[in-house]
C-alpha atoms as a PDB file:
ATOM      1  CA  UNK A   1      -2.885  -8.579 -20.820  1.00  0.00           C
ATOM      2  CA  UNK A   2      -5.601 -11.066 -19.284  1.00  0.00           C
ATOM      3  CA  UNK A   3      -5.801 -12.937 -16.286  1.00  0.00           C
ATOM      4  CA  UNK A   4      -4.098 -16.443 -15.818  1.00  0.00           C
ATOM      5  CA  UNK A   5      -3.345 -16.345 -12.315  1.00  0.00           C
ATOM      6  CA  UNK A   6      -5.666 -15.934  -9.360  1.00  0.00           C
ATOM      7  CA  UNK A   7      -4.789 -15.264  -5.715  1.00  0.00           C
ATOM      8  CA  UNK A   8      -7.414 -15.528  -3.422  1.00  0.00           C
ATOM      9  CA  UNK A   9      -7.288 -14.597   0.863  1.00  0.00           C
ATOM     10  CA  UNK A  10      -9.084 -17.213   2.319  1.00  0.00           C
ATOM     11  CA  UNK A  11     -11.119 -16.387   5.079  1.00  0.00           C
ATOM     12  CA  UNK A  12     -13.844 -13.613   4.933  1.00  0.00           C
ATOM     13  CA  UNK A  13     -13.003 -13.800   0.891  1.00  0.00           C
ATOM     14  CA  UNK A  14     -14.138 -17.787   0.294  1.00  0.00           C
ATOM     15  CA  UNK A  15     -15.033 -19.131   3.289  1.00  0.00           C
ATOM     16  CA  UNK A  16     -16.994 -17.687   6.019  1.00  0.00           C
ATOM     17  CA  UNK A  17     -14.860 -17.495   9.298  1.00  0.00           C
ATOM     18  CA  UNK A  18     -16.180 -14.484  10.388  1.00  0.00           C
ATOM     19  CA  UNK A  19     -18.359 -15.676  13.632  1.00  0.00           C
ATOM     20  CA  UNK A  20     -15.814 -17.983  13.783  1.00  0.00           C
ATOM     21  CA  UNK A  21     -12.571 -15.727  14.419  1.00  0.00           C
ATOM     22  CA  UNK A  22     -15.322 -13.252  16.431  1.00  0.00           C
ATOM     23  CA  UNK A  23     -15.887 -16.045  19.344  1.00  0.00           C
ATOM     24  CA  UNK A  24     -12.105 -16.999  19.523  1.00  0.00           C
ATOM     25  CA  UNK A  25     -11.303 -13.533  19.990  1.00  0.00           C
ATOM     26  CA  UNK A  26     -13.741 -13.173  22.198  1.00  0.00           C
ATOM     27  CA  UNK A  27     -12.746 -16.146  23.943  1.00  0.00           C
ATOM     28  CA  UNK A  28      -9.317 -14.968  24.055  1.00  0.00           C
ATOM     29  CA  UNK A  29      -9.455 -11.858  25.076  1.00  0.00           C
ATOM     30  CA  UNK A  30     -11.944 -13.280  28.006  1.00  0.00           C
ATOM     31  CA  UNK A  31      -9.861 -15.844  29.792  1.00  0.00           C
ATOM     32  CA  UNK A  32      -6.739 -13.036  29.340  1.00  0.00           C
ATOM     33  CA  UNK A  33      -7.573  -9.857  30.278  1.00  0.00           C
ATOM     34  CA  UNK A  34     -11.060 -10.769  31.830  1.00  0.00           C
ATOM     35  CA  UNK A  35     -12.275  -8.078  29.166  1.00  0.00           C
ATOM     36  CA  UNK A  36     -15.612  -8.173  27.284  1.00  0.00           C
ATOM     37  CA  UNK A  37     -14.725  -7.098  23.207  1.00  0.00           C
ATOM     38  CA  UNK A  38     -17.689  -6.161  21.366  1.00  0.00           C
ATOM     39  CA  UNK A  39     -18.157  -7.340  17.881  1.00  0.00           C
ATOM     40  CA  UNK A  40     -17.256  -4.206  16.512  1.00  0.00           C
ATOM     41  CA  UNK A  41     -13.927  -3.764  18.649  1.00  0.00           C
ATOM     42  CA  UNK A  42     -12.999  -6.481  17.716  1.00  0.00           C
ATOM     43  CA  UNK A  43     -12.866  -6.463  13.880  1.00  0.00           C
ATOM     44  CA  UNK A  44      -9.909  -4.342  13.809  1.00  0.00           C
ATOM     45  CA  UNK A  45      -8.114  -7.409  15.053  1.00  0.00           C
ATOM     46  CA  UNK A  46      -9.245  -9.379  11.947  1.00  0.00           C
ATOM     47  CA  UNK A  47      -7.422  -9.941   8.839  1.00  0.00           C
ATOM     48  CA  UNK A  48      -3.394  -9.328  10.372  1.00  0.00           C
ATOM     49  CA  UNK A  49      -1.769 -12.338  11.812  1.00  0.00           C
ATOM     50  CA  UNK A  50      -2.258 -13.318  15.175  1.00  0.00           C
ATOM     51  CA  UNK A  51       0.669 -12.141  17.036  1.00  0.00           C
ATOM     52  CA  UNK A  52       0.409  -8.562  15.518  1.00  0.00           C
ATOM     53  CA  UNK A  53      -3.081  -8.298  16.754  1.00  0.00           C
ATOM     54  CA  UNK A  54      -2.406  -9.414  20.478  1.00  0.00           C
ATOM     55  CA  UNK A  55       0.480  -7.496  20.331  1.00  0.00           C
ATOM     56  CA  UNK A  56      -1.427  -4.572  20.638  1.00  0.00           C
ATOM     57  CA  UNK A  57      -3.353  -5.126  23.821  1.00  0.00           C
ATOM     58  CA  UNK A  58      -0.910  -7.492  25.857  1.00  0.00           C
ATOM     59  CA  UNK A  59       2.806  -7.332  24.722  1.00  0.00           C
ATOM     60  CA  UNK A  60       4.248  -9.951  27.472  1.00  0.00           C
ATOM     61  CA  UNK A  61       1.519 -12.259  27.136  1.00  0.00           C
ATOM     62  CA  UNK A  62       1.081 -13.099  23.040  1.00  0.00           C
ATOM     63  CA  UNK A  63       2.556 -16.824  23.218  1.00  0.00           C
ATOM     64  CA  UNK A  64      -0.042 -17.812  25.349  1.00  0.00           C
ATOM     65  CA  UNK A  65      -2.904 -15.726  23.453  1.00  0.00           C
ATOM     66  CA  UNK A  66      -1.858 -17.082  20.218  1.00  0.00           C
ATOM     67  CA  UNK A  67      -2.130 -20.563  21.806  1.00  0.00           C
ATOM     68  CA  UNK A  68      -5.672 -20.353  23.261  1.00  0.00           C
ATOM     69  CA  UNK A  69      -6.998 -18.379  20.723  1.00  0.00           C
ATOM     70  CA  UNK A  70      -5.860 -21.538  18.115  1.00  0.00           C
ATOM     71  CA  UNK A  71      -7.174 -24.279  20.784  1.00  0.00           C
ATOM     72  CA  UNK A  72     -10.633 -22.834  20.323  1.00  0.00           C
ATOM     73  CA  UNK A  73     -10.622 -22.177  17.098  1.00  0.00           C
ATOM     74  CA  UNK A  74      -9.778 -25.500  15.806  1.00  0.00           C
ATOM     75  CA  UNK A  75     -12.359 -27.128  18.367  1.00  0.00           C
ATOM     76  CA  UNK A  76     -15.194 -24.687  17.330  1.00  0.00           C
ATOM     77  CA  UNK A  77     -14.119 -24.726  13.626  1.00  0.00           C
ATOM     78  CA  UNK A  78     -16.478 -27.189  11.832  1.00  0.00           C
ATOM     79  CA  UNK A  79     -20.165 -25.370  13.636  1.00  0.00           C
ATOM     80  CA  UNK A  80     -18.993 -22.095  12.224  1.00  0.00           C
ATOM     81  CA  UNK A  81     -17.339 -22.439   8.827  1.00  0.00           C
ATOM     82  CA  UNK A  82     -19.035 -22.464   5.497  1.00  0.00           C
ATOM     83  CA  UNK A  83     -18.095 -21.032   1.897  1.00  0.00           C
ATOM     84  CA  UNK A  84     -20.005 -17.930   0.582  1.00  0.00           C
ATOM     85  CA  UNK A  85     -22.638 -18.479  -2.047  1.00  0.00           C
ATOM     86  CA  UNK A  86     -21.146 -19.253  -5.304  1.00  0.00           C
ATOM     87  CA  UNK A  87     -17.838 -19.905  -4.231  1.00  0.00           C
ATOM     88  CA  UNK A  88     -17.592 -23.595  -4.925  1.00  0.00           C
ATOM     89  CA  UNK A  89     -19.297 -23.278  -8.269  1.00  0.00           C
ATOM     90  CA  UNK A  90     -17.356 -20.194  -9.323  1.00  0.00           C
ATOM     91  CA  UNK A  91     -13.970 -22.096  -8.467  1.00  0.00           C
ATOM     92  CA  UNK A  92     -14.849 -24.943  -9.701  1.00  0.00           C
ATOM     93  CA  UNK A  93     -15.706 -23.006 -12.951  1.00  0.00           C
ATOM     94  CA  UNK A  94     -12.427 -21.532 -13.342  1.00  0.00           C
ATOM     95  CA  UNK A  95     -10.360 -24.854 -12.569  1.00  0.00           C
ATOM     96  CA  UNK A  96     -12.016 -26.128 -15.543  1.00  0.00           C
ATOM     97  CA  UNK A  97     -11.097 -23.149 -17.717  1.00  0.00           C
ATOM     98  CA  UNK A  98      -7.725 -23.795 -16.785  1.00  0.00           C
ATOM     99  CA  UNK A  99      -6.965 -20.712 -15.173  1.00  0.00           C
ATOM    100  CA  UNK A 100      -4.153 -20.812 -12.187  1.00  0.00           C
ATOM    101  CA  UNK A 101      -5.079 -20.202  -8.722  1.00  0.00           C
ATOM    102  CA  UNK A 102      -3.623 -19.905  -5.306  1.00  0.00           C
ATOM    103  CA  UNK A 103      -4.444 -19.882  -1.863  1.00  0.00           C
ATOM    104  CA  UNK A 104      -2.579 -16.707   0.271  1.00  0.00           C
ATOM    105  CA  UNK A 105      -3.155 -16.647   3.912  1.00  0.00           C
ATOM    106  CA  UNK A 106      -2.001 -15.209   7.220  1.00  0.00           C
ATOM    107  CA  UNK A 107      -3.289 -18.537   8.889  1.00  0.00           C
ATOM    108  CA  UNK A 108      -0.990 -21.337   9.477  1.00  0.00           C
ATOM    109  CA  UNK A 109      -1.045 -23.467   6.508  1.00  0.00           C
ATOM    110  CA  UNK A 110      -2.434 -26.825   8.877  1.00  0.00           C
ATOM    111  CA  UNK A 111      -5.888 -24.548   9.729  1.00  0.00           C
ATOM    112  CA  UNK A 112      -6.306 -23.216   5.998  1.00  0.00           C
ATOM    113  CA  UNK A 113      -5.895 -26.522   4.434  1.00  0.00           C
ATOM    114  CA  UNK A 114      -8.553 -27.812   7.055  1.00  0.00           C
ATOM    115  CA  UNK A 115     -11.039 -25.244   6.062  1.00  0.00           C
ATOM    116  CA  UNK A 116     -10.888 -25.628   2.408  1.00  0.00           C
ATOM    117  CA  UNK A 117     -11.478 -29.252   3.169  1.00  0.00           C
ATOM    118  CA  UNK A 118     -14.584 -28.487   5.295  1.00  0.00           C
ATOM    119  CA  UNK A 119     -16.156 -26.764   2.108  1.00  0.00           C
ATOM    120  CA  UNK A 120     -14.194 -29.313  -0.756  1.00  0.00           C
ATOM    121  CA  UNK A 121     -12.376 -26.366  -1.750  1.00  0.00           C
ATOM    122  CA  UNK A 122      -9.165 -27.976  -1.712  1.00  0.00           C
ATOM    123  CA  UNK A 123      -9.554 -30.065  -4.717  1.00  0.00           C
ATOM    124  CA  UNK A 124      -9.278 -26.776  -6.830  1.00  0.00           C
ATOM    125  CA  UNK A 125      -5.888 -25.546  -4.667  1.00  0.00           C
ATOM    126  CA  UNK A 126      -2.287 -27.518  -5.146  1.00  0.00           C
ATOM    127  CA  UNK A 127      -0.814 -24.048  -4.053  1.00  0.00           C
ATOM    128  CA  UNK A 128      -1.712 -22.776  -0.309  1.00  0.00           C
ATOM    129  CA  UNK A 129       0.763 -20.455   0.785  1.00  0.00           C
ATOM    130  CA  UNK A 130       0.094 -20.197   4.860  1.00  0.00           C
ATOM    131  CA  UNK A 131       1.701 -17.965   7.407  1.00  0.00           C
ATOM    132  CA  UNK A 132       4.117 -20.391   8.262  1.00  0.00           C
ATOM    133  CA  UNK A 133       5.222 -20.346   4.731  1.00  0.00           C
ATOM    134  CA  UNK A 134       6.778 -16.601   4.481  1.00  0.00           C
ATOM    135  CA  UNK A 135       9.291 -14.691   6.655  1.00  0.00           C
ATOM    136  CA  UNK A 136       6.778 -11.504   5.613  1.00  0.00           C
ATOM    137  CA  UNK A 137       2.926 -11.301   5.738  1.00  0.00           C
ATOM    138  CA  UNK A 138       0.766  -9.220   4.058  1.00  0.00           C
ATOM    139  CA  UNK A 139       0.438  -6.266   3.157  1.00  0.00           C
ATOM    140  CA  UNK A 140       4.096  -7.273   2.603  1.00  0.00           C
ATOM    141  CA  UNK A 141       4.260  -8.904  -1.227  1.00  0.00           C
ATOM    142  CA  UNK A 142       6.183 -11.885  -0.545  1.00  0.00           C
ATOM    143  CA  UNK A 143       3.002 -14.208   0.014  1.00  0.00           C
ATOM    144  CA  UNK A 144       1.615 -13.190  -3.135  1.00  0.00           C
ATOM    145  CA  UNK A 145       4.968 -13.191  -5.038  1.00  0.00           C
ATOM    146  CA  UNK A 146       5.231 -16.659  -4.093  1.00  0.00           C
ATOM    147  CA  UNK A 147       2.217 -17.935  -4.294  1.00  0.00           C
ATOM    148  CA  UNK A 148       2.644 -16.365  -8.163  1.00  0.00           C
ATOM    149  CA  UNK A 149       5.674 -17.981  -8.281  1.00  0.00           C
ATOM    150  CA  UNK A 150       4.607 -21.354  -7.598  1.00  0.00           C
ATOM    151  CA  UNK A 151       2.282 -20.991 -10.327  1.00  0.00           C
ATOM    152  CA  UNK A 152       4.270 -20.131 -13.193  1.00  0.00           C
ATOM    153  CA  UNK A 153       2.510 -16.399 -13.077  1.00  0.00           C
ATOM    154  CA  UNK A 154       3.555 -12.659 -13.661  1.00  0.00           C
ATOM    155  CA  UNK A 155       2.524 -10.029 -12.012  1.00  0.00           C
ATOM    156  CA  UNK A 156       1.176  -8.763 -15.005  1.00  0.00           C
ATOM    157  CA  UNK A 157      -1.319 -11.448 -15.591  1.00  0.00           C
ATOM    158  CA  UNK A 158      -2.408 -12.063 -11.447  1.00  0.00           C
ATOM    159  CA  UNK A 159      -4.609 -10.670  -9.683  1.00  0.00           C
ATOM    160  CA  UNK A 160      -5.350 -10.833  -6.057  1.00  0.00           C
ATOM    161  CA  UNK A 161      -8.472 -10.902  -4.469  1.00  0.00           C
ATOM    162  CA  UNK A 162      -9.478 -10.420  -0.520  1.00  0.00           C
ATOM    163  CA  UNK A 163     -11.669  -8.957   2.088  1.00  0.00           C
ATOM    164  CA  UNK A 164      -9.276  -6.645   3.772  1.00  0.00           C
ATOM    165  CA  UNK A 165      -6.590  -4.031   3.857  1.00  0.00           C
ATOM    166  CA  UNK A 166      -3.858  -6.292   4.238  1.00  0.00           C
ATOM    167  CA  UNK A 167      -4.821  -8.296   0.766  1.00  0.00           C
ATOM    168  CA  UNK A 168      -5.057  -5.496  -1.273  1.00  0.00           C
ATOM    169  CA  UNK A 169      -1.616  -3.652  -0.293  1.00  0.00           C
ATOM    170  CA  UNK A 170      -0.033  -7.009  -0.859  1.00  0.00           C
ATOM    171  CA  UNK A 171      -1.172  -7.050  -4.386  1.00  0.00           C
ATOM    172  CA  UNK A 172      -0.956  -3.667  -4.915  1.00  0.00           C
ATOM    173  CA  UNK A 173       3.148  -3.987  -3.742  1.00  0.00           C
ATOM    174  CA  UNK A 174       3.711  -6.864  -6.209  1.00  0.00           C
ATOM    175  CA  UNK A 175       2.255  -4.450  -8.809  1.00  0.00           C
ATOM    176  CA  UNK A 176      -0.687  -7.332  -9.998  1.00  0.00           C
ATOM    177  CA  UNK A 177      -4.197  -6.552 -10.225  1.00  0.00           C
ATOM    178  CA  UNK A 178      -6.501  -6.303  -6.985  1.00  0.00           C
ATOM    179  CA  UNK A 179      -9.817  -6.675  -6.043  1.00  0.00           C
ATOM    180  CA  UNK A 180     -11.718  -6.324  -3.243  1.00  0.00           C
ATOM    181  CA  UNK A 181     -15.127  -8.435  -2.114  1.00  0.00           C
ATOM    182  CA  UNK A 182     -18.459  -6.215  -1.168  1.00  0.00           C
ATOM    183  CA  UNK A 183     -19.140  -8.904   1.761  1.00  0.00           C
ATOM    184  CA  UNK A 184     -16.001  -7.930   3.737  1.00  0.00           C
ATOM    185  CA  UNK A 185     -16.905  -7.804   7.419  1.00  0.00           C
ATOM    186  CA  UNK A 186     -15.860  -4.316   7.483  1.00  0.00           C
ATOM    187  CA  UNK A 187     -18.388  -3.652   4.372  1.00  0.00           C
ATOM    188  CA  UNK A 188     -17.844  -2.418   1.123  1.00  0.00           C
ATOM    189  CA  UNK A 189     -17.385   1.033   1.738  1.00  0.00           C
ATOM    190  CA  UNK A 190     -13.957   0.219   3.490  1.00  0.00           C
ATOM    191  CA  UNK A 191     -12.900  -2.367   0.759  1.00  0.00           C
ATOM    192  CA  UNK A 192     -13.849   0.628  -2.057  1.00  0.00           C
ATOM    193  CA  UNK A 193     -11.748   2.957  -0.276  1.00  0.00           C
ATOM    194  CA  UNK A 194      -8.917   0.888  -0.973  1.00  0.00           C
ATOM    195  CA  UNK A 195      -8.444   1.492  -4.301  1.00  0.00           C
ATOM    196  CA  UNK A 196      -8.582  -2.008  -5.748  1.00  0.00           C
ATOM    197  CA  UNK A 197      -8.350  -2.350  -9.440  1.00  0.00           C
ATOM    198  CA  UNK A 198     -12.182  -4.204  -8.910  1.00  0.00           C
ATOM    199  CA  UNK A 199     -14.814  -4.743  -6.391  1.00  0.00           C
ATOM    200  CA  UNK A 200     -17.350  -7.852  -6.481  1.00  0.00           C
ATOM    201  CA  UNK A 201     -20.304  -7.353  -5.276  1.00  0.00           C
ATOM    202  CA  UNK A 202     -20.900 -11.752  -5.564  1.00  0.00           C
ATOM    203  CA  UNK A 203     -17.709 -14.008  -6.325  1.00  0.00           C
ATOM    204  CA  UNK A 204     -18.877 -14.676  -9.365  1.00  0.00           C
ATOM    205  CA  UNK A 205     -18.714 -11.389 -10.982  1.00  0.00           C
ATOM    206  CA  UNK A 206     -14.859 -12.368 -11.151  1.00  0.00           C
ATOM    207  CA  UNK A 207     -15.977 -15.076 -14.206  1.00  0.00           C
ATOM    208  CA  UNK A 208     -16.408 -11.958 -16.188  1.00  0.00           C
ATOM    209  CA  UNK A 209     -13.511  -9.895 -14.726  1.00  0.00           C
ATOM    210  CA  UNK A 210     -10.903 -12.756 -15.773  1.00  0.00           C
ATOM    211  CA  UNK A 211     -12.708 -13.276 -19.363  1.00  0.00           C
ATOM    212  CA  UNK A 212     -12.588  -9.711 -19.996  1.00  0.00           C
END
């Protein structure tokens, strides 16, 4: 059956966030545990929520983590955050087709909706389904099963698309169609290894994917 209903993650998949969420954690991890992160040590805190993440190196301290991590974020988020090339063309292509679309995040709802106005993204989205919107994140499916939901979808005829583990499994537990984007910061390689029903190498390989 084809595609009517498109999930997209939202940062690392249509915006870029990436230095972004890099120099909060940084940041973060800094001013708490007077530690130094690398780049590379510290994308296997990105893509889970928050809490999960500083969970893993300070258990009795993630409130206040969570909290600075945010205050920079949202003070540093306008230098750093731009959408990927194509993405406001290739959105804006499918809105007019009429096709169904979704935004499925493990940010708070408040800090995706302020991104998507950054790039004039959120024109295309009436459905943003934020952390604060689900008892379960990803990989769990009840983001994406909502976000469906509030669509009219099926799993059937949606497909989810992100830039890391945690999107995929999602979409792969609601039993819809997946696929991963080649510009993940943890490269291509990683996202093919996933298994994803589709991989785009630029977002708008998905016009043909969705008109196949």
């Amino acid at each position: 059956m084809s595609i009517r209903t498109i999930l997209f993650d939202l940062d690392g998949t249509l915006i870029d966030t990436n230095e972004l969420i890099i120099e909060s954690f940084k940041h973060t991890f800094k001013e708490h545990l007077n530690e130094d992160y690398s780049r590379e040590e510290i994308l296997q805190f990105m893509g889970p929520p928050l809490r999960d993440s500083f969970e893993k190196v300070n258990p009795n301290g993630v409130e206040d983590m969570v909290a600075t991590y945010r205050k920079h974020n949202l003070a540093n988020h306008d230098l750093y955050v731009k959408s990927y090339d194509g993405v406001f063309e290739t959105i804006q292509a499918l809105h007019e087709k009429g096709y169904q679309m979704a935004i499925v995040t493990t940010k708070i709802r408040e800090t995706a909706l302020k991104g998507l106005e950054l790039t004039h993204l959120d024109q295309f989205f009436d459905v943003v389904i934020g952390l604060d919107d689900v008892q379960n994140a990803k990989p769990d499916p009840e983001p994406v099963l909502k976000g469906m939901k509030a669509l009219g979808g099926e799993p059937e005829t949606t497909i989810m698309i992100g830039d890391n583990s945690h999107d995929i499994h999602a979409g792969q537990n609601a039993e819809m169609k997946t696929a991963g984007v080649a510009w993940s910061a943890k490269g291509k390689e990683f996202m093919e290894a996933l298994n994803p029903d589709y991989i785009l190498d630029h977002i708008s390989d998905l016009l043909t994917i969705v008109e196949e």
